[in-house]
C-alpha atoms as a PDB file:
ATOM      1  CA  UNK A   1      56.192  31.927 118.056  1.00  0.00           C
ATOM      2  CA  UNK A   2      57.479  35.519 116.487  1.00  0.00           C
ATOM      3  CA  UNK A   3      58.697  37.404 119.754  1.00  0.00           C
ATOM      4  CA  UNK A   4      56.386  40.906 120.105  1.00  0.00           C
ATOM      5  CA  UNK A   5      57.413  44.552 119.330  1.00  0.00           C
ATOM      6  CA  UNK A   6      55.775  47.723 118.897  1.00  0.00           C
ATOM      7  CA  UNK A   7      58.880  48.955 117.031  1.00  0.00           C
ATOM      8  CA  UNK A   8      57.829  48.799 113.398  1.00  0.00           C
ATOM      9  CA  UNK A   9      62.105  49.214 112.625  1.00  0.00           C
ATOM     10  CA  UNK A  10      62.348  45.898 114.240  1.00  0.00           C
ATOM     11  CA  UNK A  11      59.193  44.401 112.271  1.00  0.00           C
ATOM     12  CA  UNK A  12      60.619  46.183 108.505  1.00  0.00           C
ATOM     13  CA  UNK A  13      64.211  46.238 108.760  1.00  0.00           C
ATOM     14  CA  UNK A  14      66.318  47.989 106.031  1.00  0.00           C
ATOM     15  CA  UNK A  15      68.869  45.382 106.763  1.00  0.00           C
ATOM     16  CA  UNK A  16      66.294  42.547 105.343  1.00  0.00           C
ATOM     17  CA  UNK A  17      66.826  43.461 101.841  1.00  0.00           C
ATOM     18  CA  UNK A  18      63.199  43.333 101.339  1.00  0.00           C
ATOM     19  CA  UNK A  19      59.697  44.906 102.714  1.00  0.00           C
ATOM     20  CA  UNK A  20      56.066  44.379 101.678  1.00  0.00           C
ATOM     21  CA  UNK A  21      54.899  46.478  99.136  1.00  0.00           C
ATOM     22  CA  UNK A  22      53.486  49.927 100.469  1.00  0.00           C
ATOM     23  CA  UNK A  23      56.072  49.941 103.202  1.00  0.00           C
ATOM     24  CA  UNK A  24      59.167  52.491 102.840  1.00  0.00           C
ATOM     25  CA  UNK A  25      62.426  52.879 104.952  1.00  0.00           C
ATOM     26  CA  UNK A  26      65.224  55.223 105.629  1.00  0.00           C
ATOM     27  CA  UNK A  27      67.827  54.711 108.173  1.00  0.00           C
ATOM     28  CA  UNK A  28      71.145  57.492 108.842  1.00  0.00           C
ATOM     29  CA  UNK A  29      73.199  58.337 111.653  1.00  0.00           C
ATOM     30  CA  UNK A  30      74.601  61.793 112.792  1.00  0.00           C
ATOM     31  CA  UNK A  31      75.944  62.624 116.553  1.00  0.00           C
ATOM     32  CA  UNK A  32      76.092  58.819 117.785  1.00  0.00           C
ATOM     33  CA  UNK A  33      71.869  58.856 117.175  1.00  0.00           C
ATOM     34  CA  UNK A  34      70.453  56.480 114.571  1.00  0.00           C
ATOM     35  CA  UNK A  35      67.631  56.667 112.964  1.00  0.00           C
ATOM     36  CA  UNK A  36      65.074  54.622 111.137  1.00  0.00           C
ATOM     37  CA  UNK A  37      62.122  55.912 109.439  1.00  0.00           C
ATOM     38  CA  UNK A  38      59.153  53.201 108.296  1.00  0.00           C
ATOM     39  CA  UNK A  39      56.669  54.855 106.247  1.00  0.00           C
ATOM     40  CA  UNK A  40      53.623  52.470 105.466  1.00  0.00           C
ATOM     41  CA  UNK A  41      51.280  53.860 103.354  1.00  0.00           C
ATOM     42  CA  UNK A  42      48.630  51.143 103.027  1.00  0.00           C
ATOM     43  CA  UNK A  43      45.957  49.139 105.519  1.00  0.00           C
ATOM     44  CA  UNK A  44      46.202  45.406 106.157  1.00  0.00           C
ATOM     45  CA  UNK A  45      50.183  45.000 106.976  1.00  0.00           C
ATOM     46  CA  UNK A  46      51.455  44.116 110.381  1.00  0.00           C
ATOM     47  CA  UNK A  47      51.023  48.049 111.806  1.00  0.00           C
ATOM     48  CA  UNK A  48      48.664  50.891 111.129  1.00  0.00           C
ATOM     49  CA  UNK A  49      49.042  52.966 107.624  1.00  0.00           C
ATOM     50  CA  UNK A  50      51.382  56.156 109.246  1.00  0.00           C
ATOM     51  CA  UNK A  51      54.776  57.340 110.102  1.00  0.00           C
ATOM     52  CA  UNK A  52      56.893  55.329 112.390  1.00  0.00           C
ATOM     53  CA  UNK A  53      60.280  57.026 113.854  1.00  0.00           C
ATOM     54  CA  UNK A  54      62.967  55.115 115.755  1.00  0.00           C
ATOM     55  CA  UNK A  55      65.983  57.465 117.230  1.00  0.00           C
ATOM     56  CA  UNK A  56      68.681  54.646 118.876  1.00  0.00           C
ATOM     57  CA  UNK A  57      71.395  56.167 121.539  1.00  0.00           C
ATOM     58  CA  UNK A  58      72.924  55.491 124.652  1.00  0.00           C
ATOM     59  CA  UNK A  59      71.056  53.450 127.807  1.00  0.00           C
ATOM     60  CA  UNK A  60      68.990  55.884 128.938  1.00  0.00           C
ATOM     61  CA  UNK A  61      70.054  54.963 132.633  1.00  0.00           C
ATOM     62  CA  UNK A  62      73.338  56.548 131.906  1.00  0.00           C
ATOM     63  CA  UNK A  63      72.973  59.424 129.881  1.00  0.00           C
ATOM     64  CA  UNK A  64      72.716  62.952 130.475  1.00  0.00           C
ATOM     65  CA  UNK A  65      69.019  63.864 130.239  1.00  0.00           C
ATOM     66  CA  UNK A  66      69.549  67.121 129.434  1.00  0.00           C
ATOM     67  CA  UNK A  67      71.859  66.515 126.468  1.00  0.00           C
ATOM     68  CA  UNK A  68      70.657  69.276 123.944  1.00  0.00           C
ATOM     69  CA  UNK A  69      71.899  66.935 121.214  1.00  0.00           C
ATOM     70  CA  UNK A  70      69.349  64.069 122.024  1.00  0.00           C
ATOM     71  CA  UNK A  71      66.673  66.434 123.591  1.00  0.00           C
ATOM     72  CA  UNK A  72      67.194  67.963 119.948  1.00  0.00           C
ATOM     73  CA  UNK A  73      66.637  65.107 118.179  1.00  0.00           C
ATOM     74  CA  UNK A  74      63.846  64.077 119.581  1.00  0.00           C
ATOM     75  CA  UNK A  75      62.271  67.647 119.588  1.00  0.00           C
ATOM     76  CA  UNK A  76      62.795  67.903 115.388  1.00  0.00           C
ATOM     77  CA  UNK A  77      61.152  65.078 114.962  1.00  0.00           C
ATOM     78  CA  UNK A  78      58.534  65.746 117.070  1.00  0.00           C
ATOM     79  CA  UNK A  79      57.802  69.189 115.460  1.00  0.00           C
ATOM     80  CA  UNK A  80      57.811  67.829 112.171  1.00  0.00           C
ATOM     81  CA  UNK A  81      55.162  65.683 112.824  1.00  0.00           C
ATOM     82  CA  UNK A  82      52.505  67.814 114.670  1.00  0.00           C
ATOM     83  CA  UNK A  83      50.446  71.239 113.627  1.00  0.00           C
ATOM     84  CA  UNK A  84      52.555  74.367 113.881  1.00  0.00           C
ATOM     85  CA  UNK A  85      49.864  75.775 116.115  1.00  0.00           C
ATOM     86  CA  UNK A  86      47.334  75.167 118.417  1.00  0.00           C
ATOM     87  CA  UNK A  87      46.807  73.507 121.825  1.00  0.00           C
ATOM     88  CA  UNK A  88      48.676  70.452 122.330  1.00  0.00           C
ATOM     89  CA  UNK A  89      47.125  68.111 125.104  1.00  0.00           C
ATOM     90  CA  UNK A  90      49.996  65.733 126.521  1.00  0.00           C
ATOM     91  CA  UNK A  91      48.744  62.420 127.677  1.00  0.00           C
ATOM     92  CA  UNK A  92      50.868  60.249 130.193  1.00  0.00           C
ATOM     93  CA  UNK A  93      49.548  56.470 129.351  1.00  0.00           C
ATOM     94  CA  UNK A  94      49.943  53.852 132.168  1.00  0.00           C
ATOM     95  CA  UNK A  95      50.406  52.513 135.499  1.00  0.00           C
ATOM     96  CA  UNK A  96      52.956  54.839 137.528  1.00  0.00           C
ATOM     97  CA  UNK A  97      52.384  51.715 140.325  1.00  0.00           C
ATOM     98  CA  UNK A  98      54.122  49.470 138.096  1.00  0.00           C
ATOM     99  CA  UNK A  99      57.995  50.974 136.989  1.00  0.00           C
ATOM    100  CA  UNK A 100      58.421  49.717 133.593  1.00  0.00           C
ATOM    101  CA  UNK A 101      54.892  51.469 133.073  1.00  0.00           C
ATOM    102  CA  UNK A 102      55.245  54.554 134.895  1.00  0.00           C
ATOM    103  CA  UNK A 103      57.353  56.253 131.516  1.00  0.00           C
ATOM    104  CA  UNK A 104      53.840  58.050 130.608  1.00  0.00           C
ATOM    105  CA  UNK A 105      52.832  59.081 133.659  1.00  0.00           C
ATOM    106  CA  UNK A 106      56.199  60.141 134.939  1.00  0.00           C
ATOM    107  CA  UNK A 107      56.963  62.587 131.472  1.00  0.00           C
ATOM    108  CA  UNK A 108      53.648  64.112 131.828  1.00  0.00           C
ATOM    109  CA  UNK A 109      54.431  65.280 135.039  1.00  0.00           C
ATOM    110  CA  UNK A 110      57.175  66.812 133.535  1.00  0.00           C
ATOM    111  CA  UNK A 111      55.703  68.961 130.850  1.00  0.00           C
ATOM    112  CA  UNK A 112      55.296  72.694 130.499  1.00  0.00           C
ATOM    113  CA  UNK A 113      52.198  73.407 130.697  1.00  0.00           C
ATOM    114  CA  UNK A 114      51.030  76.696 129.302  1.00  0.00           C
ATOM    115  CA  UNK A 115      47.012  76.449 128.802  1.00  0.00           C
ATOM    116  CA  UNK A 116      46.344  78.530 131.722  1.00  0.00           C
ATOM    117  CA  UNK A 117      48.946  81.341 131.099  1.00  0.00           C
ATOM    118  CA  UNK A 118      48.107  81.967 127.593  1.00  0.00           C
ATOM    119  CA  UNK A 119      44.416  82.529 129.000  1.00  0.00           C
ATOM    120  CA  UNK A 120      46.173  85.236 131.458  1.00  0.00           C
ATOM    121  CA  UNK A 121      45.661  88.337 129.795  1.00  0.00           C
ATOM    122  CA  UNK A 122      49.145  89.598 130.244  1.00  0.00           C
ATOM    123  CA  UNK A 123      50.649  86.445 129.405  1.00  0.00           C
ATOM    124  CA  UNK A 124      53.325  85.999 126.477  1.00  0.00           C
ATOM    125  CA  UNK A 125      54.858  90.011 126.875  1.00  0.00           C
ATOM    126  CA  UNK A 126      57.941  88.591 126.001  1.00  0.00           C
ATOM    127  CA  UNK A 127      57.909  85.242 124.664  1.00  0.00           C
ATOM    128  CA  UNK A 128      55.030  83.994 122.735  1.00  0.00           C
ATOM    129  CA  UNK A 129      54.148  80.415 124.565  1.00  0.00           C
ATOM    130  CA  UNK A 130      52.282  77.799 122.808  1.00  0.00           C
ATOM    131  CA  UNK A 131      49.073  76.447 124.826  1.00  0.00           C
ATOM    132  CA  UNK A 132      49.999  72.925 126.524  1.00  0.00           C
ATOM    133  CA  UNK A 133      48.056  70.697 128.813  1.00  0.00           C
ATOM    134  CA  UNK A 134      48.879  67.981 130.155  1.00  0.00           C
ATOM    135  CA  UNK A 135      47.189  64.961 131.947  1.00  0.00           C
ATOM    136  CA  UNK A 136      47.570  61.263 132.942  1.00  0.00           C
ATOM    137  CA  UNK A 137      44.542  59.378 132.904  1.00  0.00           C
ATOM    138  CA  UNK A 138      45.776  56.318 134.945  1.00  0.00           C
ATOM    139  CA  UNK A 139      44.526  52.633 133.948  1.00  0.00           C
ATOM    140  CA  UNK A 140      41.001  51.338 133.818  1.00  0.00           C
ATOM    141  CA  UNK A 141      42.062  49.267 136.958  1.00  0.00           C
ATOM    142  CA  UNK A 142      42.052  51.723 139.085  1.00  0.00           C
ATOM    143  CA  UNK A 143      39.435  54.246 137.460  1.00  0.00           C
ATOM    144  CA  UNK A 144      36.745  51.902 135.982  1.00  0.00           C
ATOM    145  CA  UNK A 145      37.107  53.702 133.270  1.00  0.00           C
ATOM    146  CA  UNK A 146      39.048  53.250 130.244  1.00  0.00           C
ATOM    147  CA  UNK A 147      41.924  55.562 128.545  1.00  0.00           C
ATOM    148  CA  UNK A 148      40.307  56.265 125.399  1.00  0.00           C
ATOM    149  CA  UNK A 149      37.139  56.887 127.165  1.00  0.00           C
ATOM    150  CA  UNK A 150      38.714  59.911 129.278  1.00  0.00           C
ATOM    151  CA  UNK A 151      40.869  60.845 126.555  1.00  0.00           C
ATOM    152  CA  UNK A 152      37.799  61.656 124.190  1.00  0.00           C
ATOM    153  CA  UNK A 153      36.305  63.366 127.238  1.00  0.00           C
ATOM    154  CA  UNK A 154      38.961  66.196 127.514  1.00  0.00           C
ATOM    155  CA  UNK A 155      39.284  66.481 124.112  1.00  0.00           C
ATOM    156  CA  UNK A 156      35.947  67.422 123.323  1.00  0.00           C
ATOM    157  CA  UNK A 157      36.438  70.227 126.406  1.00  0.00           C
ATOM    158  CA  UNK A 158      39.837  71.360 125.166  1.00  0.00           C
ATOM    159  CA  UNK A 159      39.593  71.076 121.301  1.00  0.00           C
ATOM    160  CA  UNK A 160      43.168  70.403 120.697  1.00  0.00           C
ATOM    161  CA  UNK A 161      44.859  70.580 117.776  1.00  0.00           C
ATOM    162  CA  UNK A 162      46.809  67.899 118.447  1.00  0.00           C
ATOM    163  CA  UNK A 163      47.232  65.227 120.977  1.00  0.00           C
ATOM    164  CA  UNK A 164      50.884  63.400 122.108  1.00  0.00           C
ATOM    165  CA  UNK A 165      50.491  60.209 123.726  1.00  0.00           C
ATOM    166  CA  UNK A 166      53.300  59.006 125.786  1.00  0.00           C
ATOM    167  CA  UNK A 167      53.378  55.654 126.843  1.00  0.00           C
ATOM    168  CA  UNK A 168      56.113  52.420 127.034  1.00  0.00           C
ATOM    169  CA  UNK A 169      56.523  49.782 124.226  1.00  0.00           C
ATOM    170  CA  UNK A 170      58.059  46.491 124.192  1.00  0.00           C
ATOM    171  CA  UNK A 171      60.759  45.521 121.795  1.00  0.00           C
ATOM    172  CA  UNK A 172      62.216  42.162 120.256  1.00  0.00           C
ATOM    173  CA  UNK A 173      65.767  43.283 120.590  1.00  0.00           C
ATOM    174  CA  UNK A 174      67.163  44.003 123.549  1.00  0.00           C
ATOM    175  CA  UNK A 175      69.966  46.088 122.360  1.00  0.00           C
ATOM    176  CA  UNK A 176      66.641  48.506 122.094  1.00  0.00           C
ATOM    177  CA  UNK A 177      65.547  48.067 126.082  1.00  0.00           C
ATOM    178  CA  UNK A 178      65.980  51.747 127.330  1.00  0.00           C
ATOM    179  CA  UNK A 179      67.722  53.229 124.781  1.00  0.00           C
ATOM    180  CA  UNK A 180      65.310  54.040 121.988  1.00  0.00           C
ATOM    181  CA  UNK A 181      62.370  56.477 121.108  1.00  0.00           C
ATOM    182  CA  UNK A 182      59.813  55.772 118.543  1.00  0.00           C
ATOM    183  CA  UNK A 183      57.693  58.550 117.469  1.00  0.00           C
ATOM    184  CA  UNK A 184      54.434  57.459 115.563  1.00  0.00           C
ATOM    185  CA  UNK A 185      51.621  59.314 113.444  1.00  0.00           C
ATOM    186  CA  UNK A 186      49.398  56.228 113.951  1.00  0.00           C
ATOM    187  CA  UNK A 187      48.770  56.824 117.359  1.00  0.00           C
ATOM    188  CA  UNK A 188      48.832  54.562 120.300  1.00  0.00           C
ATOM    189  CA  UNK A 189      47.329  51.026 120.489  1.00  0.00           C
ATOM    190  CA  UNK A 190      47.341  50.139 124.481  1.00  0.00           C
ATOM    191  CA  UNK A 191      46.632  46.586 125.419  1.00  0.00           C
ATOM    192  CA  UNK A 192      43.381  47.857 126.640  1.00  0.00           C
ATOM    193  CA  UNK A 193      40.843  48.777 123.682  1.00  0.00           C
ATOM    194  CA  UNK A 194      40.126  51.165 121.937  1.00  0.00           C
ATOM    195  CA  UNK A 195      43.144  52.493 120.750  1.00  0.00           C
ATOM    196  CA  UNK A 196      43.979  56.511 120.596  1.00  0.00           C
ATOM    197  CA  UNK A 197      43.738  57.656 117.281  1.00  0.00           C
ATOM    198  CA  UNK A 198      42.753  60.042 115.222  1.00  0.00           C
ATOM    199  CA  UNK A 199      39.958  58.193 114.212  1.00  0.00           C
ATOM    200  CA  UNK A 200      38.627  57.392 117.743  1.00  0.00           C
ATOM    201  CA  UNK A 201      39.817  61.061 119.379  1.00  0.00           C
ATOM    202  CA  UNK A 202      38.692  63.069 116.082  1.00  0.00           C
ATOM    203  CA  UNK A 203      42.328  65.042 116.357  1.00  0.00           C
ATOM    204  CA  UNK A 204      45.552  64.170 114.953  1.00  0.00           C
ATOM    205  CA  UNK A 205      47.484  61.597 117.695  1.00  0.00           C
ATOM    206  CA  UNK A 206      51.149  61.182 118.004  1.00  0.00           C
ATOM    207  CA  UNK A 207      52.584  58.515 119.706  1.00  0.00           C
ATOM    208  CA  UNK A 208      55.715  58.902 121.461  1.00  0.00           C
ATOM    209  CA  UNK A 209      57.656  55.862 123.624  1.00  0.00           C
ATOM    210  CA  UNK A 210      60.609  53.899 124.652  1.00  0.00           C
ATOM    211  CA  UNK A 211      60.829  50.417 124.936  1.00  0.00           C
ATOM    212  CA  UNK A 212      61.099  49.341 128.556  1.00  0.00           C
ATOM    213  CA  UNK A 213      60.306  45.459 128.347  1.00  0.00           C
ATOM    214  CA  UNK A 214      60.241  42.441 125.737  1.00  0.00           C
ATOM    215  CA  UNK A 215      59.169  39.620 125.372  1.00  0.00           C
ATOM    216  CA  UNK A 216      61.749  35.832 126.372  1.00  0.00           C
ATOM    217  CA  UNK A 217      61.354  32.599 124.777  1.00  0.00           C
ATOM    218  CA  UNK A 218      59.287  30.626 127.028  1.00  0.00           C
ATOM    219  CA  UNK A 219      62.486  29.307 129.526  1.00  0.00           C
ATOM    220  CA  UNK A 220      62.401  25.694 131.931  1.00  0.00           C
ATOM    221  CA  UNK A 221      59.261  24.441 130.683  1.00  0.00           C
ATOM    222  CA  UNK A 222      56.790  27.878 130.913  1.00  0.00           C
ATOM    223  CA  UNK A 223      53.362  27.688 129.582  1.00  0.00           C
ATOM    224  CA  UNK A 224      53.218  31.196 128.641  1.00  0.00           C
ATOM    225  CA  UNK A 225      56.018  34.042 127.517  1.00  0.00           C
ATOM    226  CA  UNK A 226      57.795  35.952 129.894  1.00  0.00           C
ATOM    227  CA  UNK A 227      58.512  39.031 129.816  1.00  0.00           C
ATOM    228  CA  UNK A 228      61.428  40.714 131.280  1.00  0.00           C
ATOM    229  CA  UNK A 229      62.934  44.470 131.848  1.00  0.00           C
ATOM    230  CA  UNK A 230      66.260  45.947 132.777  1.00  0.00           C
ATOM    231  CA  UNK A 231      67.520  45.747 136.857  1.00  0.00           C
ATOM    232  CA  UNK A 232      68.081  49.590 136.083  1.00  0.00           C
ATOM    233  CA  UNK A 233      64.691  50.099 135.180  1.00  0.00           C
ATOM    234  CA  UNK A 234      64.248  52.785 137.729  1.00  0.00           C
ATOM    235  CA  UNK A 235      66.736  54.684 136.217  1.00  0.00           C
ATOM    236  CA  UNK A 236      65.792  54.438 132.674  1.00  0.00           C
ATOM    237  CA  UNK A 237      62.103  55.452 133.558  1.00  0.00           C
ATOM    238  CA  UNK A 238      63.457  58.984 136.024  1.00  0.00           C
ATOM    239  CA  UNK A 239      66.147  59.515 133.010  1.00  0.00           C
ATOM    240  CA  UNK A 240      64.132  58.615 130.278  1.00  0.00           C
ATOM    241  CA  UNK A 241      60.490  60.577 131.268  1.00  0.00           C
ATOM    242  CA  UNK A 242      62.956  63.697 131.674  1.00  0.00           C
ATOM    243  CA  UNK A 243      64.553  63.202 128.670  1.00  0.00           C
ATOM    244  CA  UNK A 244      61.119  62.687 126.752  1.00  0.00           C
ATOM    245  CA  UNK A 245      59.286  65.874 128.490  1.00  0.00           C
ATOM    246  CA  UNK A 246      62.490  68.161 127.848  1.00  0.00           C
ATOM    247  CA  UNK A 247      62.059  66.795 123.930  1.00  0.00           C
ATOM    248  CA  UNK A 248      58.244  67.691 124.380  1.00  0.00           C
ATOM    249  CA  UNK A 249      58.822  71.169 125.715  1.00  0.00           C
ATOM    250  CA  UNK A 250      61.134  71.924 122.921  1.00  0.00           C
ATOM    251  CA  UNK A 251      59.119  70.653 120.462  1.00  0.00           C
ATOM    252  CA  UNK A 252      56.275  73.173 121.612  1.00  0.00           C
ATOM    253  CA  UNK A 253      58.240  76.022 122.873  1.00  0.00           C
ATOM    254  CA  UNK A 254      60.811  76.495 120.542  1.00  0.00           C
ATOM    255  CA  UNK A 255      62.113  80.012 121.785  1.00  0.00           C
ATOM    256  CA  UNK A 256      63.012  78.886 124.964  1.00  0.00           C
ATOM    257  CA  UNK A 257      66.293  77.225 125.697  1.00  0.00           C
ATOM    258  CA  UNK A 258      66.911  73.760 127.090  1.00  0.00           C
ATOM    259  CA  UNK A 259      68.280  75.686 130.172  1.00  0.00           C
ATOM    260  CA  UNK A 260      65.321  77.634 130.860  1.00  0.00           C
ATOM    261  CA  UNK A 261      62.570  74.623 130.197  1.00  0.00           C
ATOM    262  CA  UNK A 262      64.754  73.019 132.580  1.00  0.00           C
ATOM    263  CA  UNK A 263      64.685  75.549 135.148  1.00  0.00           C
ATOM    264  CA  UNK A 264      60.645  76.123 134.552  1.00  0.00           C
ATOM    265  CA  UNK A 265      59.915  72.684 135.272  1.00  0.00           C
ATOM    266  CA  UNK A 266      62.316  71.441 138.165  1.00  0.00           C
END
């Protein structure tokens, strides 16, 4: 049995000489960071028709998170992928109970969020601030009701033009555990149906995540996969969430520095 990933790099890989037709790749490297792109431009192959970005640099668990290089990195990509203006609604997706879950919830807390000062009349005298919101909506667990179901609620109140969904992926390669970002125009698909899309939100969705677990070969006789995550994943999840909400600040509030997002959201 094929080992799961939500990385579409791991699923199209330049290095396989070969991909289906409709599928396109790109991979460089600049400053230590790879980078794969996957563009797949057609419906019935193994992920969504979209935009699929992989960045690949140090273990998160012992990096700076304030690196302006890889907060940088992130941020262009980001940028390039959502409308130049416009609300942008943040969603945290997952369980902050559970660790290797928490990477949503955790970076939303993290955001800037602007909504309410650029309402202010005297807001933005001297620096023009994009409107951001931001909001975790937990697991149907807990709340009875689903993500997509609360999701499509606040949109319809906030009319965003665009909506980032942050949330934690699994990988098949765990040289990829902690240490990647994949950015996605095809939105999020949580175990838990429906997925977040444009099609089921009615706004454009980006996807934004790091792998924090995989999948192991079935080990001693198991009846079912295991799946497994890093002893440091405490670390990766602090390190990583700041990492990922600096990236999102940047992306949305260009004119500040990483310095002062920093200091506006410790």
């Amino acid at each position: 049995m094929a080992v799961y990933t939500d990385i579409a790099a791991e699923l199209y890989p330049e290095s396989c000489g070969s991909v289906p037709r409709g599928v396109k790749t790109f991979t460089a490297t600049a400053s230590g960071i790879g980078l794969t792109r996957v563009e797949i431009e057609r419906s019935g192959l193994r992920r969504p028709k979209g935009r699929y970005i992989t960045l690949d640099m140090p273990q998160f668990a012992a990096i700076d998170d304030r690196n302006e290089a890889y907060v940088w990195a992130i941020a262009s990509q980001l940028r390039a992928l959502l409308p130049k203006e416009g609300l942008v609604l943040v969603a945290g997706v997952g369980n902050r109970a559970v660790t290797a879950d928490a990477l949503g919830p955790e970076t939303a807390d993290r955001v800037f969020v602007t909504r309410h000062l650029c309402e202010h009349p005297d807001a933005g005298d001297d620096v023009a601030l994009r409107p951001v919101a931001a909001f975790s909506p937990g697991v149907e667990g807990n709340t009875g009701l689903a993500t997509a179901e609360l999701l499509q609620s606040v949109v319809r109140r906030l009319e965003p033009a665009a909506v980032v969904c942050v949330d934690s992926l699994c990988t098949s390669d765990v040289r990829r555990l902690g240490c990647s970002v994949q950015l996605s125009t095809a939105g999020l698909s949580p175990h838990t149906a429906p997925p977040l899309t444009q099609q089921t939100l009615g706004v454009p969705v980006v996807a934004v995540g790091v792998p924090t677990v995989m999948e192991a070969d079935a080990m001693l006789g198991a009846k079912r996969p295991l799946v497994v995550t890093p002893k440091d994943i405490d670390a990766i999840i602090r390190r990583g969430a700041t990492l990922l909400a600096l990236a999102i600040n940047k992306a949305l509030q260009p004119a500040l520095s990483v310095g002062e997002l920093t200091f506006l959201t410790s």
